[in-house]
N, C-alpha and C. Protein backbone atom coordinates (compact mmCIF):
# COMPACT_ATOMS: atom_id res chain seq x y z
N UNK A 1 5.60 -16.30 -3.31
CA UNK A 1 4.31 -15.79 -2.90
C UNK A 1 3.68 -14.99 -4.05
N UNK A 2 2.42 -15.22 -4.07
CA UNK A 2 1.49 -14.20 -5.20
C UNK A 2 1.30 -13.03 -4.02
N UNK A 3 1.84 -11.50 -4.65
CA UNK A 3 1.50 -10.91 -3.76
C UNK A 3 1.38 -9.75 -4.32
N UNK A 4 -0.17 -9.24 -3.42
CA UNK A 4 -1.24 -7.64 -4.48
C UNK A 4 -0.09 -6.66 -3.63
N UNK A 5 0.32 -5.78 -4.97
CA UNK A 5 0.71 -4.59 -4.49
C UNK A 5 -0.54 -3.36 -4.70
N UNK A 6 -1.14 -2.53 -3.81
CA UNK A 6 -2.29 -1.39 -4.09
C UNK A 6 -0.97 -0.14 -4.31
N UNK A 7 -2.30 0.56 -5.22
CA UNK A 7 -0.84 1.85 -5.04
C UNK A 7 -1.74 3.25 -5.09
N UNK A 8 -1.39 3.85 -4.14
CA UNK A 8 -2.57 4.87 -4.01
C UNK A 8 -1.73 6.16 -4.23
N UNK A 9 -2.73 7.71 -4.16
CA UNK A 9 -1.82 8.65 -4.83
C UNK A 9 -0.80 9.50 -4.39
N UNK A 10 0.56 8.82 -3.56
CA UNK A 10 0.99 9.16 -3.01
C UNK A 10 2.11 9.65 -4.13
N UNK A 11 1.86 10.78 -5.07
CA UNK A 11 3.19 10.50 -6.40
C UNK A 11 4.99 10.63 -6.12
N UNK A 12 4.52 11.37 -4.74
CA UNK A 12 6.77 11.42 -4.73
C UNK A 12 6.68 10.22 -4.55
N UNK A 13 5.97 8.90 -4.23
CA UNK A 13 7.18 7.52 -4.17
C UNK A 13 7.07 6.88 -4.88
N UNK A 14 6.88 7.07 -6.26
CA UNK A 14 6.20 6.43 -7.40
C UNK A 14 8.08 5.51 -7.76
N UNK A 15 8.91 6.31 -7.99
CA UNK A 15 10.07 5.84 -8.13
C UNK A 15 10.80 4.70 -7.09
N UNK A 16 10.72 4.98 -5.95
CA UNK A 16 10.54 4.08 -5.19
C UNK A 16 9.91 3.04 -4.93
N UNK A 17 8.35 2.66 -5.59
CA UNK A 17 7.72 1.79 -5.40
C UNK A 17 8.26 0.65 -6.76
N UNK A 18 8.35 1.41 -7.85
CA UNK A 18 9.07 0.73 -9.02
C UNK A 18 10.01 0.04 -8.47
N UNK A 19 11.20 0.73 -7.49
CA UNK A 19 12.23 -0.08 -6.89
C UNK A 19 12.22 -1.68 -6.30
N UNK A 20 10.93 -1.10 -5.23
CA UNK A 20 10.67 -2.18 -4.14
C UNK A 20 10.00 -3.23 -5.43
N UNK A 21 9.39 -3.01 -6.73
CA UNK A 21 8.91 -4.21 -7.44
C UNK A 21 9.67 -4.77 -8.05
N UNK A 22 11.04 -4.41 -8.67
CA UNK A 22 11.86 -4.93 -9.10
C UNK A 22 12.64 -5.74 -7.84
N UNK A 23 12.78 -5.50 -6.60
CA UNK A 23 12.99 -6.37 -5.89
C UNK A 23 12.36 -7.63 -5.47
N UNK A 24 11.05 -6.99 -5.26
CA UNK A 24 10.22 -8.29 -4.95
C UNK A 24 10.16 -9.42 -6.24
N UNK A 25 9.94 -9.07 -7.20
CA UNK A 25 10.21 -10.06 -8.12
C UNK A 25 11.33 -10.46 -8.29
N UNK A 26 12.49 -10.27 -8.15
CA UNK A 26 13.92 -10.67 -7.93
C UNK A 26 14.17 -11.69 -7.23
N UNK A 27 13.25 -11.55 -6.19
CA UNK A 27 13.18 -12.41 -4.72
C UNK A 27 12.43 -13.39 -5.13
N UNK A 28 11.67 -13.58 -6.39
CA UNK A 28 10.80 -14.80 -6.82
C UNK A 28 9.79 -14.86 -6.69
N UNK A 29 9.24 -13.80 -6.44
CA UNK A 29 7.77 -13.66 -5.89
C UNK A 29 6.96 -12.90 -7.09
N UNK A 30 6.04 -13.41 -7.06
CA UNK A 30 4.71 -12.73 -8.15
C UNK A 30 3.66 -11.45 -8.21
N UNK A 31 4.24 -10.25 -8.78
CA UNK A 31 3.23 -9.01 -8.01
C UNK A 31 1.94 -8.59 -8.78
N UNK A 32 0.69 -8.69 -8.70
CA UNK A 32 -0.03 -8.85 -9.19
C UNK A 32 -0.25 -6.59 -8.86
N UNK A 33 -0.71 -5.70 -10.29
CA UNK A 33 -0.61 -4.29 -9.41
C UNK A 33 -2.53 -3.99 -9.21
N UNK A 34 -2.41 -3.25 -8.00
CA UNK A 34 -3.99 -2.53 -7.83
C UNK A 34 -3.61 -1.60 -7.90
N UNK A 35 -4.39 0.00 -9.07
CA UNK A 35 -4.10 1.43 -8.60
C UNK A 35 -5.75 2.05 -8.21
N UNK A 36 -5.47 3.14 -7.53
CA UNK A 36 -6.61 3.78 -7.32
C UNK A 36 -7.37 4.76 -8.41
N UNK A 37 -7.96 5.55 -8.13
CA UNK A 37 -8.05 5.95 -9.79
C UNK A 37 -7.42 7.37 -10.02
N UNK A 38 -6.76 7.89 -8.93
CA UNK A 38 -5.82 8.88 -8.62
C UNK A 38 -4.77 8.49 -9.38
N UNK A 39 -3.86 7.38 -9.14
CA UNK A 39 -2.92 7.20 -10.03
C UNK A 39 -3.06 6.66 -11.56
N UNK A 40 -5.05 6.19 -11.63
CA UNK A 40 -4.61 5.72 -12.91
C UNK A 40 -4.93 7.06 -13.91
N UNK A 41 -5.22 8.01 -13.33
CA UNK A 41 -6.15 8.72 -13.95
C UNK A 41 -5.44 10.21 -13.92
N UNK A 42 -4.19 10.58 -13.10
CA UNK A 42 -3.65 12.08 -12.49
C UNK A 42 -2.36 12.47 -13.31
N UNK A 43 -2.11 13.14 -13.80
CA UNK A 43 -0.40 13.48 -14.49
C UNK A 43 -0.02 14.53 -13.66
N UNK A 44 1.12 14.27 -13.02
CA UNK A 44 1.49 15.53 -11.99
C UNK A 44 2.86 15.89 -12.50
N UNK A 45 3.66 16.65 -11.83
CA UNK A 45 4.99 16.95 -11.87
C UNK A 45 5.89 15.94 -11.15
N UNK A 46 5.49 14.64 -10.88
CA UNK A 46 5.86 13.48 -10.99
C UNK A 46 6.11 12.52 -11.60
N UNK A 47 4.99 12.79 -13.11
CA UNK A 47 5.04 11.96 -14.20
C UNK A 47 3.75 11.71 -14.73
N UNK A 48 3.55 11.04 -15.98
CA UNK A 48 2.31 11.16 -16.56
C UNK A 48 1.76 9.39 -16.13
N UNK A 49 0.77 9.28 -15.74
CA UNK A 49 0.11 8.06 -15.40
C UNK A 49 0.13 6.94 -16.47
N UNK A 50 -0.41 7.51 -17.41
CA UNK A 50 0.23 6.29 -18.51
C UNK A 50 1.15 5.58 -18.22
N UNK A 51 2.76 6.19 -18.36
CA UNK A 51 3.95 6.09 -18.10
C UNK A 51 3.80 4.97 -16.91
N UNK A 52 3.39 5.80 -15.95
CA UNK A 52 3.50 4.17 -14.29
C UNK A 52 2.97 3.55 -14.64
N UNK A 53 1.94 3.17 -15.12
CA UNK A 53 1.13 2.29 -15.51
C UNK A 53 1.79 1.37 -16.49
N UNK A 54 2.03 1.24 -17.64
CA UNK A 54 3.10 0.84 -18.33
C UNK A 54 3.71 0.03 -17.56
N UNK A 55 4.81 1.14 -16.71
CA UNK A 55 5.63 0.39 -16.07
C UNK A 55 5.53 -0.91 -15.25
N UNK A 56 4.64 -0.28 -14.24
CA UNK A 56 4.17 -1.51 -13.31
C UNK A 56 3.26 -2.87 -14.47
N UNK A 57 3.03 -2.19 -15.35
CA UNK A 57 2.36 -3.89 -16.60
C UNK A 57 3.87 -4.18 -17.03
N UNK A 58 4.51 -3.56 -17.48
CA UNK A 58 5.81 -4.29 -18.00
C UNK A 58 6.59 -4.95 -16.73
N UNK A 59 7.05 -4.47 -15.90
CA UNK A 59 7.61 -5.29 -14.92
C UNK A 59 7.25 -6.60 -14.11
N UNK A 60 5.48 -6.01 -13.72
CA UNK A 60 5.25 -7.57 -13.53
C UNK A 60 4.41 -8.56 -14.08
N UNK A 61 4.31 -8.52 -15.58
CA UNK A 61 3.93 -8.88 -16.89
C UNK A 61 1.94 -9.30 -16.29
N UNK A 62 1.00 -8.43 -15.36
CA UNK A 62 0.04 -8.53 -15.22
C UNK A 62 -0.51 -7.03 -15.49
N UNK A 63 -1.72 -7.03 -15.76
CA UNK A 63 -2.65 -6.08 -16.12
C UNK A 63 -2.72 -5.25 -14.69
N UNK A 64 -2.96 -3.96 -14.99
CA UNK A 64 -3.00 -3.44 -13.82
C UNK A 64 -4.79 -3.48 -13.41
N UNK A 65 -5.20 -3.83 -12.12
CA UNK A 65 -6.33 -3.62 -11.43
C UNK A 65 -6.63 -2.15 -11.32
N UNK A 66 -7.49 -1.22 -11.63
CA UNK A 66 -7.64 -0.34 -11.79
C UNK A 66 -9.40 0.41 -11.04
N UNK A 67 -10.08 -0.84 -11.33
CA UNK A 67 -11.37 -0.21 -10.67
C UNK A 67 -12.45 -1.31 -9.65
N UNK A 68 -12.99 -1.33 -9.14
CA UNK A 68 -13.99 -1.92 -8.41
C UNK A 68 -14.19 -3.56 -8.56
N UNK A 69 -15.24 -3.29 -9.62
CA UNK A 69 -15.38 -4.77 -10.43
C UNK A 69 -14.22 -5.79 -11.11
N UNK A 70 -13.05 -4.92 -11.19
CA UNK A 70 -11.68 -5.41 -11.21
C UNK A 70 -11.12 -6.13 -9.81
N UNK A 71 -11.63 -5.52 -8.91
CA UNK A 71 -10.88 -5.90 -7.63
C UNK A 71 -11.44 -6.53 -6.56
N UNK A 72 -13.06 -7.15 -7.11
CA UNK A 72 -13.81 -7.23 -6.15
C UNK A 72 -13.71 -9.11 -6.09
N UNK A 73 -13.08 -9.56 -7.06
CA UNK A 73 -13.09 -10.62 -7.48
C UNK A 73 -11.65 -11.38 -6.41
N UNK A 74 -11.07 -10.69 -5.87
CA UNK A 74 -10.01 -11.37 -5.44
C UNK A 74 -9.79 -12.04 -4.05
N UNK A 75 -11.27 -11.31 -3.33
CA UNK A 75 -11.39 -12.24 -2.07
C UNK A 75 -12.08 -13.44 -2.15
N UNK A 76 -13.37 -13.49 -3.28
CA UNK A 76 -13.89 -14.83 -3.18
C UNK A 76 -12.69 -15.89 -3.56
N UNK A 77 -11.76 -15.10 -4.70
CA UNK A 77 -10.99 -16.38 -5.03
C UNK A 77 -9.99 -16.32 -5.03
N UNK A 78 -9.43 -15.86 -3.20
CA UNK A 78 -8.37 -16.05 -2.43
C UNK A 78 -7.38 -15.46 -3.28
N UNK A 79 -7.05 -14.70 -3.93
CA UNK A 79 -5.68 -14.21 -5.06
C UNK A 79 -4.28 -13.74 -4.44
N UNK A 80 -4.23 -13.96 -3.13
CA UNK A 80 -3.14 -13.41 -2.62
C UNK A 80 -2.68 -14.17 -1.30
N UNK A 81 -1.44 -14.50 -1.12
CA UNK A 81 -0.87 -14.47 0.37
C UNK A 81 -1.10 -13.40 1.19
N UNK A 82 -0.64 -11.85 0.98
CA UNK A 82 -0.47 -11.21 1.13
C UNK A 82 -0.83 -9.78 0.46
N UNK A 83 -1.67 -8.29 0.64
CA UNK A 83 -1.61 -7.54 0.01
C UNK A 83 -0.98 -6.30 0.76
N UNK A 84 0.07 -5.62 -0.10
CA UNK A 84 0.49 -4.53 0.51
C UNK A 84 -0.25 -3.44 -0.51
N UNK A 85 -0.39 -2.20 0.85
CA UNK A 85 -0.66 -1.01 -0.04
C UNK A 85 0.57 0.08 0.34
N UNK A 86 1.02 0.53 -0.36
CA UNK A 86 2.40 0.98 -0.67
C UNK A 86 2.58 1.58 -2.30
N UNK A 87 2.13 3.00 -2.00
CA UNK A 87 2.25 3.84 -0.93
C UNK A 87 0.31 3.88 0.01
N UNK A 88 0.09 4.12 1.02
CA UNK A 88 -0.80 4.22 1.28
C UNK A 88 -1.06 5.49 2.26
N UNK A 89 -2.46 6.70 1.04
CA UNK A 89 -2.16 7.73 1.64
C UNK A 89 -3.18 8.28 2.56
N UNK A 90 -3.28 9.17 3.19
CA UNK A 90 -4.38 9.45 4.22
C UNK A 90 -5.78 9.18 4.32
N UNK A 91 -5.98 9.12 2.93
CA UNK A 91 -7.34 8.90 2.41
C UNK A 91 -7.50 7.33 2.32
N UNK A 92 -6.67 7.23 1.89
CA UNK A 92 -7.09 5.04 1.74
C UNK A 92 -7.43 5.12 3.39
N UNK A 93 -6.40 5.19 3.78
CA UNK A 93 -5.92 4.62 5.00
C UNK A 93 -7.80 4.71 5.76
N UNK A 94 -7.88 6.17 5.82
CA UNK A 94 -9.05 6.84 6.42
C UNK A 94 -10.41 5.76 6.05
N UNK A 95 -10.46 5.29 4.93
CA UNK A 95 -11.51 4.59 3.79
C UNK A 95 -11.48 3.28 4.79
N UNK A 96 -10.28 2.42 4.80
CA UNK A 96 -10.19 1.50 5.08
C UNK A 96 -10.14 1.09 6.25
N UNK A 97 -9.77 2.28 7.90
CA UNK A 97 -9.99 2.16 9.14
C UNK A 97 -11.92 1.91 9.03
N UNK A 98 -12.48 2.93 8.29
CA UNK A 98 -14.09 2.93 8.35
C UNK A 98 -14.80 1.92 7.48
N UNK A 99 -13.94 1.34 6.68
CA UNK A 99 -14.59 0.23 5.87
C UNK A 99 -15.54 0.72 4.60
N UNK A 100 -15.27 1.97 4.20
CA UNK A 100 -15.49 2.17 2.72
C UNK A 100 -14.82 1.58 1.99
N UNK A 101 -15.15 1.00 0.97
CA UNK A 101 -14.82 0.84 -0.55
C UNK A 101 -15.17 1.00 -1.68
N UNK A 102 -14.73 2.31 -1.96
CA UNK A 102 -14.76 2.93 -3.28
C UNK A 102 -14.18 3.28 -4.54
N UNK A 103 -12.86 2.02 -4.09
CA UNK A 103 -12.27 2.29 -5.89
C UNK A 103 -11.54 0.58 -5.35
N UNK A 104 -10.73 0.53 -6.44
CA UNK A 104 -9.96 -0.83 -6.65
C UNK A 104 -9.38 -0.83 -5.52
N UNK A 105 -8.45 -0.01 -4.64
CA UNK A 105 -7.63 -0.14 -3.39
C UNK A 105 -8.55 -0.60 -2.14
N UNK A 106 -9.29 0.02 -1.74
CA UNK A 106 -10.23 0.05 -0.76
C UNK A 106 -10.81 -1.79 -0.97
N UNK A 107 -11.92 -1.70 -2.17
CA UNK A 107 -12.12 -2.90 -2.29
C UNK A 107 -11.09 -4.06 -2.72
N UNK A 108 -10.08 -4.13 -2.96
CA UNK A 108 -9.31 -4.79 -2.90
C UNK A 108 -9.02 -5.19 -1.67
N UNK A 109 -8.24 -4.02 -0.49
CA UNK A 109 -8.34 -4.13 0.61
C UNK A 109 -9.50 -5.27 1.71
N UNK A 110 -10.39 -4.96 1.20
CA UNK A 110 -12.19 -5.19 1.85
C UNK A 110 -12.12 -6.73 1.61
N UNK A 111 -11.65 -6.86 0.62
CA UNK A 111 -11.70 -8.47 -0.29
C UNK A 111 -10.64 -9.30 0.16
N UNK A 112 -9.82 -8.71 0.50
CA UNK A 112 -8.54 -9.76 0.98
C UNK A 112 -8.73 -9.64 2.41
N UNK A 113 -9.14 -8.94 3.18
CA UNK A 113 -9.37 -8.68 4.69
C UNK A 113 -10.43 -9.88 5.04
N UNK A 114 -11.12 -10.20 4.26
CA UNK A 114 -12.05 -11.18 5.10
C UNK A 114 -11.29 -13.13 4.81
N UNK A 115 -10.45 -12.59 4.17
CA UNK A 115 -9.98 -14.35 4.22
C UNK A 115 -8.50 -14.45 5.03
N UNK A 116 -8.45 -13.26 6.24
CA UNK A 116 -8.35 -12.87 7.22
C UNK A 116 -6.54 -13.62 6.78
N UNK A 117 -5.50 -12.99 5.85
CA UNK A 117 -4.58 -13.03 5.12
C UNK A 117 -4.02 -11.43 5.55
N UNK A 118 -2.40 -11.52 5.71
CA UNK A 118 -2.22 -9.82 5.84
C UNK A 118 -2.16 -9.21 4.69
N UNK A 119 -2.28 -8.05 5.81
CA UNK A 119 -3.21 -6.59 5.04
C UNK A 119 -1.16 -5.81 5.63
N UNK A 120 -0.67 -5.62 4.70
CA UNK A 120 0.43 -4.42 4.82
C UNK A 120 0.53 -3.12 4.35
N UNK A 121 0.33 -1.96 5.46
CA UNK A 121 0.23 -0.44 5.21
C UNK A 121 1.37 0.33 4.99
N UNK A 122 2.05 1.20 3.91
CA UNK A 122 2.84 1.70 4.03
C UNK A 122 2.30 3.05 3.61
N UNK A 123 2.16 3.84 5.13
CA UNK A 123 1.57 5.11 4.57
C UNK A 123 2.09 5.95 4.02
N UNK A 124 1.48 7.10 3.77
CA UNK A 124 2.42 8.14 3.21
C UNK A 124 1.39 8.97 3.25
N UNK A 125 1.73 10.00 4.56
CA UNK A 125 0.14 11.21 4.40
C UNK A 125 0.57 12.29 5.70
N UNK A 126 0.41 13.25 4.74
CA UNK A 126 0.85 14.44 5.70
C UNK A 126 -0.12 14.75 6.61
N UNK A 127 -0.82 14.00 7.06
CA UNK A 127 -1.80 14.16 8.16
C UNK A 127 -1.95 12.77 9.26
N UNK A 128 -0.98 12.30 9.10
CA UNK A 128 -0.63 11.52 10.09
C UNK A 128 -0.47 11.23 11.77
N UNK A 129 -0.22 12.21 11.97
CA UNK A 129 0.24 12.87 13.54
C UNK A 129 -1.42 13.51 13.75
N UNK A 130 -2.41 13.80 13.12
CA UNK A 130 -3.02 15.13 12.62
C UNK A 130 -4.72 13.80 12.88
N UNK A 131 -5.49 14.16 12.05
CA UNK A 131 -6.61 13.46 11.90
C UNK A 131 -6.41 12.19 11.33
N UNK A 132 -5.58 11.81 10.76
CA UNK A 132 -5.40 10.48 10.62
C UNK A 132 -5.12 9.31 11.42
N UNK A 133 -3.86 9.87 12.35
CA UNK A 133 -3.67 8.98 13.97
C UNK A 133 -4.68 8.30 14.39
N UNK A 134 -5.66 8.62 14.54
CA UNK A 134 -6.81 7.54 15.09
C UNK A 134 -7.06 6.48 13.94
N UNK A 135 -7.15 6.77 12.72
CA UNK A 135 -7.12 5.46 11.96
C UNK A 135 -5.89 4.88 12.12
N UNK A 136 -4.69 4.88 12.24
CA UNK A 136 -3.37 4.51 12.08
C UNK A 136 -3.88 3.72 13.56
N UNK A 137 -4.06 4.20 14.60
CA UNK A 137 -4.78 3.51 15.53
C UNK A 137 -5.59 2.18 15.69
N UNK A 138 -6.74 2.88 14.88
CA UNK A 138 -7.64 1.75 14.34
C UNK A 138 -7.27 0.43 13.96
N UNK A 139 -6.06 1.01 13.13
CA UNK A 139 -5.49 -0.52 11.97
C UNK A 139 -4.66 -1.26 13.13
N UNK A 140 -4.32 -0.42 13.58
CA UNK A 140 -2.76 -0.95 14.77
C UNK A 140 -3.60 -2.03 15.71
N UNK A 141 -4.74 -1.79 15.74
CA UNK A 141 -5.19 -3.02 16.21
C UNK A 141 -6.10 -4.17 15.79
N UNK A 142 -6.44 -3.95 14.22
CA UNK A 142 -6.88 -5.03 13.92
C UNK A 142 -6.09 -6.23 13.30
N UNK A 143 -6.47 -6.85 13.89
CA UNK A 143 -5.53 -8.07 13.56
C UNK A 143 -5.64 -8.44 11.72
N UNK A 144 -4.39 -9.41 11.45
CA UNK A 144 -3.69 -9.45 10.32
C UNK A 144 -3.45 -8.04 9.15
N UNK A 145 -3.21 -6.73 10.73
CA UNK A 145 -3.14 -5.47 9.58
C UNK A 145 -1.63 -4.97 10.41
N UNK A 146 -0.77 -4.87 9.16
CA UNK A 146 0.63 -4.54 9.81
C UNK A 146 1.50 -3.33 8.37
N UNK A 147 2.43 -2.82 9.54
CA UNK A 147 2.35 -1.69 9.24
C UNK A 147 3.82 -1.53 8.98
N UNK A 148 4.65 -0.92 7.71
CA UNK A 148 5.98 -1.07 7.31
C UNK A 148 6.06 0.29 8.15
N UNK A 149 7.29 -0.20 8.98
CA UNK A 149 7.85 1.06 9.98
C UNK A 149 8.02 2.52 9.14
N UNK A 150 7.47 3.80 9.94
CA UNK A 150 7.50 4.78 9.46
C UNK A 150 8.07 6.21 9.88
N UNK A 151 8.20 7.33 10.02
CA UNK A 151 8.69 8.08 10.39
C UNK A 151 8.49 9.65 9.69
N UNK A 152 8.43 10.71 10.93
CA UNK A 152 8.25 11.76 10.16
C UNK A 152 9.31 12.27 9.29
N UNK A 153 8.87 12.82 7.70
CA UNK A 153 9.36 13.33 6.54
C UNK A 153 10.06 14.44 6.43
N UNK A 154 9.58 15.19 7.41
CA UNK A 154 10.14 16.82 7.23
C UNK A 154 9.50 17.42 8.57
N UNK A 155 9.84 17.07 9.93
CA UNK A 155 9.41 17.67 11.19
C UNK A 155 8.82 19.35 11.38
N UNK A 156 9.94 19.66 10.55
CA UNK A 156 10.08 21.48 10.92
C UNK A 156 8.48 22.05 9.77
N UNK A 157 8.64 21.56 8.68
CA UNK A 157 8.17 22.10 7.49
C UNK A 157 6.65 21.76 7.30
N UNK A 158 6.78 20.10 7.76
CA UNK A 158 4.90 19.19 7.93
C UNK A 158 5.35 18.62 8.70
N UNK A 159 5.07 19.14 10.33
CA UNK A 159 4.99 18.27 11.66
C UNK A 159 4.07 17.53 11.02
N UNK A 160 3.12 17.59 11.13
CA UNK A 160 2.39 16.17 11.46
C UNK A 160 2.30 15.09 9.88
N UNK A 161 3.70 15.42 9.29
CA UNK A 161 3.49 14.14 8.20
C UNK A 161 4.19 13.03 8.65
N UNK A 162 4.21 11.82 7.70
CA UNK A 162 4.38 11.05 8.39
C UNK A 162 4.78 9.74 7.02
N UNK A 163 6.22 9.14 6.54
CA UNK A 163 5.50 8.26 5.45
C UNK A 163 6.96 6.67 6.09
N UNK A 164 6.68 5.62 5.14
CA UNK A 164 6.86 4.71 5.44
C UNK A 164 8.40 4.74 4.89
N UNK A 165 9.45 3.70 5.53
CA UNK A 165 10.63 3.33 4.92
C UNK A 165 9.98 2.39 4.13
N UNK A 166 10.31 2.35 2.65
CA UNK A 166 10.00 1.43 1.78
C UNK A 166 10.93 0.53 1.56
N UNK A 167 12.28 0.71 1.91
CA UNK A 167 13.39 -0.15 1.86
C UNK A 167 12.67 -1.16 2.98
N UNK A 168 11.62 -0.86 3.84
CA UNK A 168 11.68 -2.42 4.75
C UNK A 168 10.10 -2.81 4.11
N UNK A 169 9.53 -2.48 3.18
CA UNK A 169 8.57 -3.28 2.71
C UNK A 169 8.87 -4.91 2.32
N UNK A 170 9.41 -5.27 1.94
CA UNK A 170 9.52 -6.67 1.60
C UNK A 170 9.67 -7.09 3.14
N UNK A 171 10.81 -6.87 3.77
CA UNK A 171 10.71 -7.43 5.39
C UNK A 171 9.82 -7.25 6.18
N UNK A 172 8.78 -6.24 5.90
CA UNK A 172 7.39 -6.10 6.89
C UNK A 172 6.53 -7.37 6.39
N UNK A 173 6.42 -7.53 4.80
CA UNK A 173 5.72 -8.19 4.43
C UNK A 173 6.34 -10.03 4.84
N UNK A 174 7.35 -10.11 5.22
CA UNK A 174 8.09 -11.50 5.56
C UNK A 174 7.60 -11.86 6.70
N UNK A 175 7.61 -10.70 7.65
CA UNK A 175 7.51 -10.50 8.94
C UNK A 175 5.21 -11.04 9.11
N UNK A 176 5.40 -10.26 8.24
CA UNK A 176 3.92 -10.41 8.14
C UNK A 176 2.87 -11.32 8.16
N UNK A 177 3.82 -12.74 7.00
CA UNK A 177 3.53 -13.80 6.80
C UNK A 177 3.82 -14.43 7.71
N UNK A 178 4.24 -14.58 8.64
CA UNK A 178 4.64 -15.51 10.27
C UNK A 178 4.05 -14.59 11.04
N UNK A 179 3.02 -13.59 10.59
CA UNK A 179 2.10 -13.42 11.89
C UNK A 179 2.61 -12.24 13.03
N UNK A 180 3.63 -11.77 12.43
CA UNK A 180 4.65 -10.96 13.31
C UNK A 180 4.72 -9.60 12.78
N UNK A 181 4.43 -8.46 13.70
CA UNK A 181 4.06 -6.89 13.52
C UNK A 181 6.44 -6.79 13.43
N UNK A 182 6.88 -5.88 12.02
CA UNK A 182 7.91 -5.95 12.29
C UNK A 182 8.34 -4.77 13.47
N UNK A 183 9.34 -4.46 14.11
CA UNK A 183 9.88 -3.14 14.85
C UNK A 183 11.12 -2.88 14.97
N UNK A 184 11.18 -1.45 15.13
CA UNK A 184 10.23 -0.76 15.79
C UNK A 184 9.47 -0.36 14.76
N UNK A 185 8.12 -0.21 15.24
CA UNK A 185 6.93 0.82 13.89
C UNK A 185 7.13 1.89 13.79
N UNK A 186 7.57 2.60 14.38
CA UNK A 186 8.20 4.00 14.24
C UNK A 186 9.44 4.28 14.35
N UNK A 187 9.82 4.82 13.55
CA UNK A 187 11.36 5.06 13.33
C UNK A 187 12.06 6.67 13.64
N UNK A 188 13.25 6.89 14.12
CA UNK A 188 13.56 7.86 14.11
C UNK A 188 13.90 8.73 13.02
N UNK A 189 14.15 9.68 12.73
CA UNK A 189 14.53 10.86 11.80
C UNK A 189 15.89 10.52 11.28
């Protein structure tokens, strides 16, 4: 499968998402990357953006998608089986229940949604439980939008966060392609 990974600025799973790409290409599959401009653009105490960036071009030997006019091109000409956004954080999520698109993720999103192909969410947003739930809502019922099972992060410390097992991204996305929501969507602690 050719398949868009989005990567929005969720930075603790930056290491993790590297993981899940070295798998997916392992598995034979082709990852084409979208970032938002949070990650192409932010150096945190996570790491310097350059650096991911790099990475995700060296691993899956494509240019990274980075802005608008970069990403707007991929629904007329079908570029994907499948796009996951992973990590996907309160704000995409929020963008994309309301149908803004304002950077490469969003419109990327916007662009692959109408050739009605899944759309896979792996959130990651401490406002989950919180003002976000109604979009998490939203998506939960539009069709070809599915959601890598998730679970709260730290109950006691951020009740209402909320982020995805990334170890089942590739199987949400399997699951996905036969049309099938994987479960349970919520996972225990």
């Amino acid at each position: 499968m050719k398949i868009g990974l989005a990567i929005t600025g969720s930075f603790c799973t930056y290491a993790k998402i590297l993981e899940q790409v070295d798998l997916i290409i392992s598995a034979g599959h082709k990852v084409v990357p979208i970032v938002s401009s949070a990650v192409k653009n932010f150096d945190t105490r996570f790491g310097k953006a350059s650096e991911f960036i790099n990475a995700l071009e060296e691993k899956t030997g494509e240019k990274v998608i980075y802005d608008i006019v970069g990403a707007e091109p991929l629904g007329p000409s079908n570029a994907f089986e499948v796009l996951a956004i992973a990590p996907c954080t309160g704000n995409t999520l929020a963008k994309i229940a309301t149908g803004i698109s304002d950077d490469a993720v969003t419109m990327a999103s916007k662009a692959h949604m109408r050739n009605y192909k899944p759309l896979v969410i792996a959130i990651s947003t401490n406002d989950a439980l919180g003002l976000n739930l109604k979009n998490i809502a939203t998506l939960l019922n539009e069709k070809k939008v599915y959601f890598v099972p998730f679970k709260q992060d730290d109950p006691v410390k951020k009740p209402k966060s909320m982020i995805a097992d990334l170890d089942l991204l590739m199987p949400t996305i399997e699951s996905a392609i036969k049309g099938e929501q994987i479960q349970p969507i919520i996972l225990q602690g």
